[in-house]
N, C-alpha and C. Protein backbone atom coordinates (compact mmCIF):
# COMPACT_ATOMS: atom_id res chain seq x y z
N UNK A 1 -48.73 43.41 -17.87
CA UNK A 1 -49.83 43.89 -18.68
C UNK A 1 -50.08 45.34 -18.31
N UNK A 2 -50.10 45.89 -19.49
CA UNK A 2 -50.57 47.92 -19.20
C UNK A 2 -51.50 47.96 -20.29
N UNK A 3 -52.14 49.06 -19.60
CA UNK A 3 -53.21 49.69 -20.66
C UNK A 3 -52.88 50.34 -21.29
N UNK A 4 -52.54 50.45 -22.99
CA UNK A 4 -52.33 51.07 -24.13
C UNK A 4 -53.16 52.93 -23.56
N UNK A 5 -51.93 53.50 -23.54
CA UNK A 5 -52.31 55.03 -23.97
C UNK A 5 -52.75 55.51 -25.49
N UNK A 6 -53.75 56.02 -25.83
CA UNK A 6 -53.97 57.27 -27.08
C UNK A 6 -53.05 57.90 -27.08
N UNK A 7 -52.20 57.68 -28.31
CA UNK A 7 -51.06 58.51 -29.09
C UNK A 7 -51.73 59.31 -29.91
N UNK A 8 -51.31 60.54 -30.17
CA UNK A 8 -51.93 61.40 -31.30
C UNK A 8 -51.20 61.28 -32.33
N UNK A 9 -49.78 61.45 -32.30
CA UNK A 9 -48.91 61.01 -33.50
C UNK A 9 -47.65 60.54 -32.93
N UNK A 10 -47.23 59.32 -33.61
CA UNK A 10 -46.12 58.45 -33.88
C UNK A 10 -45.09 59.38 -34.22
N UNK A 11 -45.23 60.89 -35.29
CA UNK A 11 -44.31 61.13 -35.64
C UNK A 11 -44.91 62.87 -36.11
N UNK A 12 -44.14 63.60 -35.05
CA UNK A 12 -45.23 64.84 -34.64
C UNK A 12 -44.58 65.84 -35.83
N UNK A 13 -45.60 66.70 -36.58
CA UNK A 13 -44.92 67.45 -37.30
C UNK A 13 -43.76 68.48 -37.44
N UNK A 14 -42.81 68.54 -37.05
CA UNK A 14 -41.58 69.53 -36.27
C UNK A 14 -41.05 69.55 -37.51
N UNK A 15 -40.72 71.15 -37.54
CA UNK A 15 -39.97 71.55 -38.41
C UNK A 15 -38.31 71.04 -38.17
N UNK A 16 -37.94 70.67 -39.67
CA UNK A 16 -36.08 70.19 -39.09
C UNK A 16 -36.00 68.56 -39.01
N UNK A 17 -37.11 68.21 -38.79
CA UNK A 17 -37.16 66.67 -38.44
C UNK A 17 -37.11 66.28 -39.78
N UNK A 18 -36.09 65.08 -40.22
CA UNK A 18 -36.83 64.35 -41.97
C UNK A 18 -36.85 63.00 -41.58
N UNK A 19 -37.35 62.16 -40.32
CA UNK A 19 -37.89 61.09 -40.23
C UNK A 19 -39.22 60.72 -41.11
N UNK A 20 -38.86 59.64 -41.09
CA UNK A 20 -40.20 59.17 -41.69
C UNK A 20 -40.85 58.17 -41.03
N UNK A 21 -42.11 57.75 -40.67
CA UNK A 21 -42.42 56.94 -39.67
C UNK A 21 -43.27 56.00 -40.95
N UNK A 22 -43.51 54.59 -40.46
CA UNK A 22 -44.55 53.56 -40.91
C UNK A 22 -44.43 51.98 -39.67
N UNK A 23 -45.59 51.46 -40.05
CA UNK A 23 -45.65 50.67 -39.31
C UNK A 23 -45.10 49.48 -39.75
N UNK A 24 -44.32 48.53 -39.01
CA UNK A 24 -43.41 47.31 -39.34
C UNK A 24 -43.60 45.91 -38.93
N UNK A 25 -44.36 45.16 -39.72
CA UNK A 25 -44.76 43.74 -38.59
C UNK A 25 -43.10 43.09 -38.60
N UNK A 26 -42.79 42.27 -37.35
CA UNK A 26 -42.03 41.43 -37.26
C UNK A 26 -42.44 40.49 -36.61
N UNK A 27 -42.44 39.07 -37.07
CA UNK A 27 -43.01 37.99 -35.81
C UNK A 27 -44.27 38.47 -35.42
N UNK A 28 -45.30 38.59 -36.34
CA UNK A 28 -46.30 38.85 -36.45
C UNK A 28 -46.77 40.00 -35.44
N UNK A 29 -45.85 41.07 -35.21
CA UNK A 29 -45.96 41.74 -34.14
C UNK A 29 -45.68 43.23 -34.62
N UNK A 30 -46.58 44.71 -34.50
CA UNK A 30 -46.35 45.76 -35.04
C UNK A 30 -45.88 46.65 -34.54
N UNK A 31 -44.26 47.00 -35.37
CA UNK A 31 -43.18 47.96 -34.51
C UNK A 31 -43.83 48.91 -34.57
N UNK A 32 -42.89 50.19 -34.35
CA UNK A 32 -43.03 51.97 -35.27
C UNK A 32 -41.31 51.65 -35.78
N UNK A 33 -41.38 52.03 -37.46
CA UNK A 33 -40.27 52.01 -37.71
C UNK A 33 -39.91 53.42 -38.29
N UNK A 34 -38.71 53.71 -37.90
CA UNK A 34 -38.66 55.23 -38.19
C UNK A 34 -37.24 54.99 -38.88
N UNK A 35 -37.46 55.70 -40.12
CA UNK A 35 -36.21 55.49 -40.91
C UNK A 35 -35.77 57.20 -41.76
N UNK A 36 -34.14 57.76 -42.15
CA UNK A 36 -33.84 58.72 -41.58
C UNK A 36 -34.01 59.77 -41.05
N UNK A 37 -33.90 58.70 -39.36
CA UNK A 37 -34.29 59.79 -38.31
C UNK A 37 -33.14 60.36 -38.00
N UNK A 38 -33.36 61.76 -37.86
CA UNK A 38 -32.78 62.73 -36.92
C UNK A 38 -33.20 62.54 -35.66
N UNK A 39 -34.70 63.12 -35.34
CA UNK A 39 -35.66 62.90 -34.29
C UNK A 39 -36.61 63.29 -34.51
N UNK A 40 -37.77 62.08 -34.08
CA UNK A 40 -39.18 62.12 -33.89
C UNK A 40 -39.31 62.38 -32.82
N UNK A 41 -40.95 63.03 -32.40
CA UNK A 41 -41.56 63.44 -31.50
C UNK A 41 -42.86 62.16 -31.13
N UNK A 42 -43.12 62.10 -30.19
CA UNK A 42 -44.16 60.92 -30.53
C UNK A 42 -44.96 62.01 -29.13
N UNK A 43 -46.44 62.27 -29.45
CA UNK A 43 -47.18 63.23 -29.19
C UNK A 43 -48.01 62.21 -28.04
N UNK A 44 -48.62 62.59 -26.94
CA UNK A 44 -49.82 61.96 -25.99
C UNK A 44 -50.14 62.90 -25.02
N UNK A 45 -50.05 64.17 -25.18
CA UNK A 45 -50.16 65.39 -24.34
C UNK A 45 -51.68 65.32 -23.97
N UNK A 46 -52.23 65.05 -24.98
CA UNK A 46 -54.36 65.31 -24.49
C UNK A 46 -54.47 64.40 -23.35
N UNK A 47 -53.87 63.21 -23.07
CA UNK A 47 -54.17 62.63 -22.17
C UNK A 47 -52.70 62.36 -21.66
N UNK A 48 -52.53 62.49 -20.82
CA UNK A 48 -50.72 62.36 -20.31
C UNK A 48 -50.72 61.47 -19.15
N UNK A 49 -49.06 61.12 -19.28
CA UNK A 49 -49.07 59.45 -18.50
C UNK A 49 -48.67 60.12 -16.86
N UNK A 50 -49.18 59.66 -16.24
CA UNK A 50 -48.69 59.79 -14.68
C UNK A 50 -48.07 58.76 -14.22
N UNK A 51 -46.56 59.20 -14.40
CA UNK A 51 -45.10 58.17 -14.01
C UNK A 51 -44.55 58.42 -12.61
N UNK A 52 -45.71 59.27 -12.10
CA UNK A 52 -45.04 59.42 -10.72
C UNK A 52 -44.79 58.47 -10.01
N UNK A 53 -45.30 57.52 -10.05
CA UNK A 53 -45.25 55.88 -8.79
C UNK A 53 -44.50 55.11 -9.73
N UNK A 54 -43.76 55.65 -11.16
CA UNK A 54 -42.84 54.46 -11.80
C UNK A 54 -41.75 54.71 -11.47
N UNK A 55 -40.80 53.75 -11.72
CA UNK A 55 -39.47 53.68 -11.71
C UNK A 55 -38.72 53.53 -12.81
N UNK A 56 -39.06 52.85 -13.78
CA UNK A 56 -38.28 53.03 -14.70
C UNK A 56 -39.10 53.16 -16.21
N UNK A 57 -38.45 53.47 -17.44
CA UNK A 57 -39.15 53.80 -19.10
C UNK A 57 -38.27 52.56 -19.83
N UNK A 58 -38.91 51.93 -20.19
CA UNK A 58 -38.96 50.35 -21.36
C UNK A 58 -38.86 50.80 -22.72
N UNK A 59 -38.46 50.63 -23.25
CA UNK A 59 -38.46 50.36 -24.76
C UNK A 59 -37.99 49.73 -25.53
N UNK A 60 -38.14 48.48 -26.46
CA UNK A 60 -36.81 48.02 -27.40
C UNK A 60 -36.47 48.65 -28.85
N UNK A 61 -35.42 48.75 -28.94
CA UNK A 61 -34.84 49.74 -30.25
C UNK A 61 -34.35 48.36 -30.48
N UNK A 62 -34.19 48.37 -32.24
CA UNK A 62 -33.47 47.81 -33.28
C UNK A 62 -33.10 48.88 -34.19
N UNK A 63 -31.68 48.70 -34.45
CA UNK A 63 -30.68 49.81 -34.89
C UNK A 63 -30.01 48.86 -35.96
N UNK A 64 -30.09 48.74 -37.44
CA UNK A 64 -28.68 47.68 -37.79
C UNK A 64 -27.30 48.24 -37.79
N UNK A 65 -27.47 49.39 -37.61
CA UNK A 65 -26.05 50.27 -37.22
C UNK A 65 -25.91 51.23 -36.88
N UNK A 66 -25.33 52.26 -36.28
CA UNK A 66 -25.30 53.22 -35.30
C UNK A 66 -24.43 53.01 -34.28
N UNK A 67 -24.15 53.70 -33.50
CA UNK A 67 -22.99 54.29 -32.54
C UNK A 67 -24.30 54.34 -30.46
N UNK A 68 -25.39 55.40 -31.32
CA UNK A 68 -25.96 55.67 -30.02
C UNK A 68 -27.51 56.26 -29.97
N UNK A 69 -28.41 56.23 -29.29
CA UNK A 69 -29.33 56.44 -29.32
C UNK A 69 -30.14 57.45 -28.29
N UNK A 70 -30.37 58.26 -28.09
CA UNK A 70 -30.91 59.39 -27.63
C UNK A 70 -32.22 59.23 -27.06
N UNK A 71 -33.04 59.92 -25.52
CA UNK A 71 -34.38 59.41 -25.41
C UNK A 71 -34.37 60.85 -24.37
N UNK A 72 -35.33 61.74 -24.82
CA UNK A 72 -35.66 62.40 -23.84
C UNK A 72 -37.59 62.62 -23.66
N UNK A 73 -38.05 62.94 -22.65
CA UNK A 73 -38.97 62.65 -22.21
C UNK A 73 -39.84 64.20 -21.75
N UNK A 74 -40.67 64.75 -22.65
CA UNK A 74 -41.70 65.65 -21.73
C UNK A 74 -42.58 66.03 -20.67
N UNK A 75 -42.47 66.80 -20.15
CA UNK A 75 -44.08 66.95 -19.24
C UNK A 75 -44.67 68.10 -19.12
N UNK A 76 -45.59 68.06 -19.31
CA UNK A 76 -47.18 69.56 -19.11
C UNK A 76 -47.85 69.46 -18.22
N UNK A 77 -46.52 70.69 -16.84
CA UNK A 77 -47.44 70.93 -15.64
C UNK A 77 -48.43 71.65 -16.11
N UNK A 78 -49.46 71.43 -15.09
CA UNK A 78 -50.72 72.61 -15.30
C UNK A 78 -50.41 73.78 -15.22
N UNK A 79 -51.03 74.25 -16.35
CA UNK A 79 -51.12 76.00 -16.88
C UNK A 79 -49.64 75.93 -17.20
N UNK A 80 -48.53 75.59 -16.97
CA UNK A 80 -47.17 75.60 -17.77
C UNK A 80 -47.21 75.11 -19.31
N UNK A 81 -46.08 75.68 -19.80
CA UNK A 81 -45.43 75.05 -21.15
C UNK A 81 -44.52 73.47 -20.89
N UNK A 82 -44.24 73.23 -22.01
CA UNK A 82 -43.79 71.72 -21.48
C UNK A 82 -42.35 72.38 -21.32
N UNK A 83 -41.94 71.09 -20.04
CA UNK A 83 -40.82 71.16 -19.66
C UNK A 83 -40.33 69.90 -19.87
N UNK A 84 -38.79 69.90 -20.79
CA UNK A 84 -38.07 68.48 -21.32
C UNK A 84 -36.82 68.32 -20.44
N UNK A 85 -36.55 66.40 -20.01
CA UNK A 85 -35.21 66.41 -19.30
C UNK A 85 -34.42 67.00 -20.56
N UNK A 86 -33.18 66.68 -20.67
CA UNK A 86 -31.98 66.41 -21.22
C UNK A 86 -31.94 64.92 -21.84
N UNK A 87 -31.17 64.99 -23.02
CA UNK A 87 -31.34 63.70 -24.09
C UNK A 87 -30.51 63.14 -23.08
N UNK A 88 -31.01 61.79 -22.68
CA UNK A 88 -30.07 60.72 -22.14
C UNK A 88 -29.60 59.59 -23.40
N UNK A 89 -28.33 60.15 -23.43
CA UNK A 89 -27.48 59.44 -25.15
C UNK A 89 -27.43 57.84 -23.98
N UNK A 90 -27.95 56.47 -25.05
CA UNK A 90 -27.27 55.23 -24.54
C UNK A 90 -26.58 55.07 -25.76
N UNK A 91 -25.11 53.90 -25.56
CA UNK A 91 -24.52 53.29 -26.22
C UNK A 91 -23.65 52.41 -25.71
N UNK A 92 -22.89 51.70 -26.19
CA UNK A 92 -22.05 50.20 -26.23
C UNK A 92 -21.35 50.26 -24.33
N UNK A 93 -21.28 51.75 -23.99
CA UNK A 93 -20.65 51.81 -22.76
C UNK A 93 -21.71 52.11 -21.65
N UNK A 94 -22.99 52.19 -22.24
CA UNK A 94 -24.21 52.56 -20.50
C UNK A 94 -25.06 51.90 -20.29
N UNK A 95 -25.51 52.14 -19.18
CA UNK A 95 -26.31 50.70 -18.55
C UNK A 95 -27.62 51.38 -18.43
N UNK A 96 -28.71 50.96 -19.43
CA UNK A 96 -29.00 50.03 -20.69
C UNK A 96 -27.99 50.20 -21.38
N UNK A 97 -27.81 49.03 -22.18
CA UNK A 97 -26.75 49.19 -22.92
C UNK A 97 -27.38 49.34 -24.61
N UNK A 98 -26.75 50.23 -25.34
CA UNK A 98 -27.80 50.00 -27.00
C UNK A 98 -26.39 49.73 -27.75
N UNK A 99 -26.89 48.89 -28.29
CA UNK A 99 -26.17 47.91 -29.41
C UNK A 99 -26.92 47.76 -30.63
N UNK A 100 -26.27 48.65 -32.03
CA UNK A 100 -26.97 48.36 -33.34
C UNK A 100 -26.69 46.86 -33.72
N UNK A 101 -27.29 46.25 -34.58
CA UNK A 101 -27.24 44.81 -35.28
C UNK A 101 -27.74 44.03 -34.18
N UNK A 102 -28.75 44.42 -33.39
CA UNK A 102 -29.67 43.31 -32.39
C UNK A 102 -30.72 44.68 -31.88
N UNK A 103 -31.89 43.51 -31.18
CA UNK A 103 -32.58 44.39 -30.32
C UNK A 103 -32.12 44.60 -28.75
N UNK A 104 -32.19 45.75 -28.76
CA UNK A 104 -31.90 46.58 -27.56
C UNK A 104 -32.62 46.62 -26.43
N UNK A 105 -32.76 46.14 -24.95
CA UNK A 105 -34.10 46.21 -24.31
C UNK A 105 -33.85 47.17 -23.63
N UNK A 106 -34.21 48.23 -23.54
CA UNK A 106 -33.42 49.66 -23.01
C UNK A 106 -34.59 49.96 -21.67
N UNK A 107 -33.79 49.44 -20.86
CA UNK A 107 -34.99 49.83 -18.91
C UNK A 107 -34.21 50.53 -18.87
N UNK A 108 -34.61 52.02 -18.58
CA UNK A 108 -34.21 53.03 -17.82
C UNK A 108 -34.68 53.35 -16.72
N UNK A 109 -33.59 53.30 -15.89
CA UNK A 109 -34.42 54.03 -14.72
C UNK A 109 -34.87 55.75 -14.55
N UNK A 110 -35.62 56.06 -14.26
CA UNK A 110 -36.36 57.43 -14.28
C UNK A 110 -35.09 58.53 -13.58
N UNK A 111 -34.29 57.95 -12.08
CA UNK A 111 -33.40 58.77 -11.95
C UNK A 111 -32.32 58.89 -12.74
N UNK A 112 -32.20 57.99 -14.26
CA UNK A 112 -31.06 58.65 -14.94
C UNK A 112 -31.51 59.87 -15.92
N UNK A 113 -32.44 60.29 -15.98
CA UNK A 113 -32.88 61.53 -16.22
C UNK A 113 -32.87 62.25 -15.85
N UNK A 114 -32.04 64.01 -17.08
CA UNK A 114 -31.32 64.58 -16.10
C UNK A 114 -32.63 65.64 -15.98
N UNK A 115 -33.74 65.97 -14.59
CA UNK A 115 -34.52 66.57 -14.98
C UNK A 115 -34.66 68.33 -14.70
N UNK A 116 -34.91 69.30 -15.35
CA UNK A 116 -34.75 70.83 -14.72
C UNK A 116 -36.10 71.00 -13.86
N UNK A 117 -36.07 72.19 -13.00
CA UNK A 117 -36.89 72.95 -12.63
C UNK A 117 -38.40 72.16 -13.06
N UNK A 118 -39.37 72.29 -12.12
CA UNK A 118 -40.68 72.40 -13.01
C UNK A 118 -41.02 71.07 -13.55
N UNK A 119 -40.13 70.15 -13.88
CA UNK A 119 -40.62 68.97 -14.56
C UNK A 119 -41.41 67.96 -13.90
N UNK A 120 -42.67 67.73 -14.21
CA UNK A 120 -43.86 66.92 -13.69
C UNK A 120 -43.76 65.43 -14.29
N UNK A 121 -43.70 64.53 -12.93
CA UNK A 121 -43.16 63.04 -13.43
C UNK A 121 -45.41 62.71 -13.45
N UNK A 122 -46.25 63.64 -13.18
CA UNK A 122 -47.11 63.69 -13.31
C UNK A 122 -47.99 63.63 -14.83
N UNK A 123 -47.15 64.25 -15.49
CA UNK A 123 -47.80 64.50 -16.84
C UNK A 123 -46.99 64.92 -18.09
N UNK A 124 -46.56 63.41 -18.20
CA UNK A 124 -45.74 62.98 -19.02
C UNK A 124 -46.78 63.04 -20.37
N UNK A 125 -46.35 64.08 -21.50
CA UNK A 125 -46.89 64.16 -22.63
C UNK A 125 -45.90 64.06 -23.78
N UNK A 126 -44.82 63.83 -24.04
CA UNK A 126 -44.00 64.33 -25.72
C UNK A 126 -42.89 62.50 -24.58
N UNK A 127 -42.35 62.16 -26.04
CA UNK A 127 -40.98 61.45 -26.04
C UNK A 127 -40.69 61.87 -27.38
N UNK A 128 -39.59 62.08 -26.80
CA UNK A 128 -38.54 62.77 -28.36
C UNK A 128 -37.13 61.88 -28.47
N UNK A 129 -37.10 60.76 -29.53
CA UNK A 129 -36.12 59.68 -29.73
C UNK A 129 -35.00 60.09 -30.87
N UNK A 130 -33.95 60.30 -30.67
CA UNK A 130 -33.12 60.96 -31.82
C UNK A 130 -31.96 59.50 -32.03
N UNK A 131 -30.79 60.19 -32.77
CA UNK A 131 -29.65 59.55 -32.74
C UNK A 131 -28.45 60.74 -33.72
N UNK A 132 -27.31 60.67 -33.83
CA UNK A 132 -26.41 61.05 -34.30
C UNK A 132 -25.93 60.15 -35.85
N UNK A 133 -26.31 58.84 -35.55
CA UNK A 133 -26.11 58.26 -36.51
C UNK A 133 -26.94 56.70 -36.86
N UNK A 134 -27.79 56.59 -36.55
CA UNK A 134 -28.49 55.54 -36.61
C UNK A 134 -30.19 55.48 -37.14
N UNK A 135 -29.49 55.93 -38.31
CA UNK A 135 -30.56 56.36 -39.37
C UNK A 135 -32.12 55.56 -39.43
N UNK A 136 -31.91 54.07 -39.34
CA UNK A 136 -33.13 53.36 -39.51
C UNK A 136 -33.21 52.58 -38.10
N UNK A 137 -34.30 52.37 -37.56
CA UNK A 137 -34.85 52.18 -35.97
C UNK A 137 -36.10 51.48 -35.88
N UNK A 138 -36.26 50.39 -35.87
CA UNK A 138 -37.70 50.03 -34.70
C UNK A 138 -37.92 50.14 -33.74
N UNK A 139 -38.55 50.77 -32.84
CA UNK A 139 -39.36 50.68 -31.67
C UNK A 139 -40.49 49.76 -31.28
N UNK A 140 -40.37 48.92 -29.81
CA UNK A 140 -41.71 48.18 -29.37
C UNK A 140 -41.67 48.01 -28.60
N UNK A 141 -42.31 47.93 -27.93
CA UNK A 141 -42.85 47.79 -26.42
C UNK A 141 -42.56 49.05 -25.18
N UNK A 142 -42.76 50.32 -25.72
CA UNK A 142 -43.01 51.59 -25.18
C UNK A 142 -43.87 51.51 -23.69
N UNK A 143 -43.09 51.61 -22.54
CA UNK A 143 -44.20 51.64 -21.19
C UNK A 143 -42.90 51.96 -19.95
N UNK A 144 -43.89 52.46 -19.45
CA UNK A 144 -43.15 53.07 -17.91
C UNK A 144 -43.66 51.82 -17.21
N UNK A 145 -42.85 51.15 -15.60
CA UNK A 145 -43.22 50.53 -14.86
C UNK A 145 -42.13 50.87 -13.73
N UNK A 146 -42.93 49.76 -12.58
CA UNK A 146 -42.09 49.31 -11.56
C UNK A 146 -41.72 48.26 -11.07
């Protein structure tokens, strides 16, 4: 059990992006479904997550086809600009493993993020979810733990 963070947007206005976001019940349960995505931004900067004592980032993706899926992660040290890892691409060969035509339970651990200079596991504000080819996507169950 976690306490739901305030999202500002599901699907942040960025120029270049032509996702489209809406909400998706399945099993009486409400995804974010993002359909042709390039990449969304999903915004929580006003209040930002402190992942410092986590170990790993949760999420399940449903893909009905695609190759691979992309997840990189922001943070806003104080008085800095945000600083982003590097897209960590999963697919059929990495551990999480993402597989289109099922749901995906994608635990990452935090050290497979490749992170630069400056990056605060303190104040985690932006996730930015792309793909190369996996146009339509649900997302659920979004949370850092240990």
């Amino acid at each position: 059990v976690y306490d739901d963070v305030p999202v500002e947007s599901w699907r942040a206005p960025w120029g270049g992006s032509t996702t489209q976001y809406e909400e998706y019940g399945v099993a009486g349960d409400l995804t974010k479904l993002y359909s042709d995505l390039n990449f969304v931004g999903i915004l929580f900067d006003s209040i930002p997550i402190d992942a410092s004592a986590m170990t790993h980032f949760h999420l399940d993706v449903y893909a009905p086809e695609g190759s691979n899926f992309k997840v990189k992660l922001v943070s806003f040290p104080p008085g800095g600009a945000g600083v982003e890892t590097l897209d960590l691409v999963l697919d059929g060969t990495t551990t999480p493993v993402f597989m289109a035509g099922g749901w995906s339970a994608l635990d990452i651990p935090l050290a497979d993020f490749t992170t630069p200079d400056g990056f605060d596991w303190s104040a985690i504000g932006q996730l930015v979810l792309s793909t190369n080819d996996s146009r339509l996507v649900l997302v659920d169950n979004i949370h850092f733990h240990k």
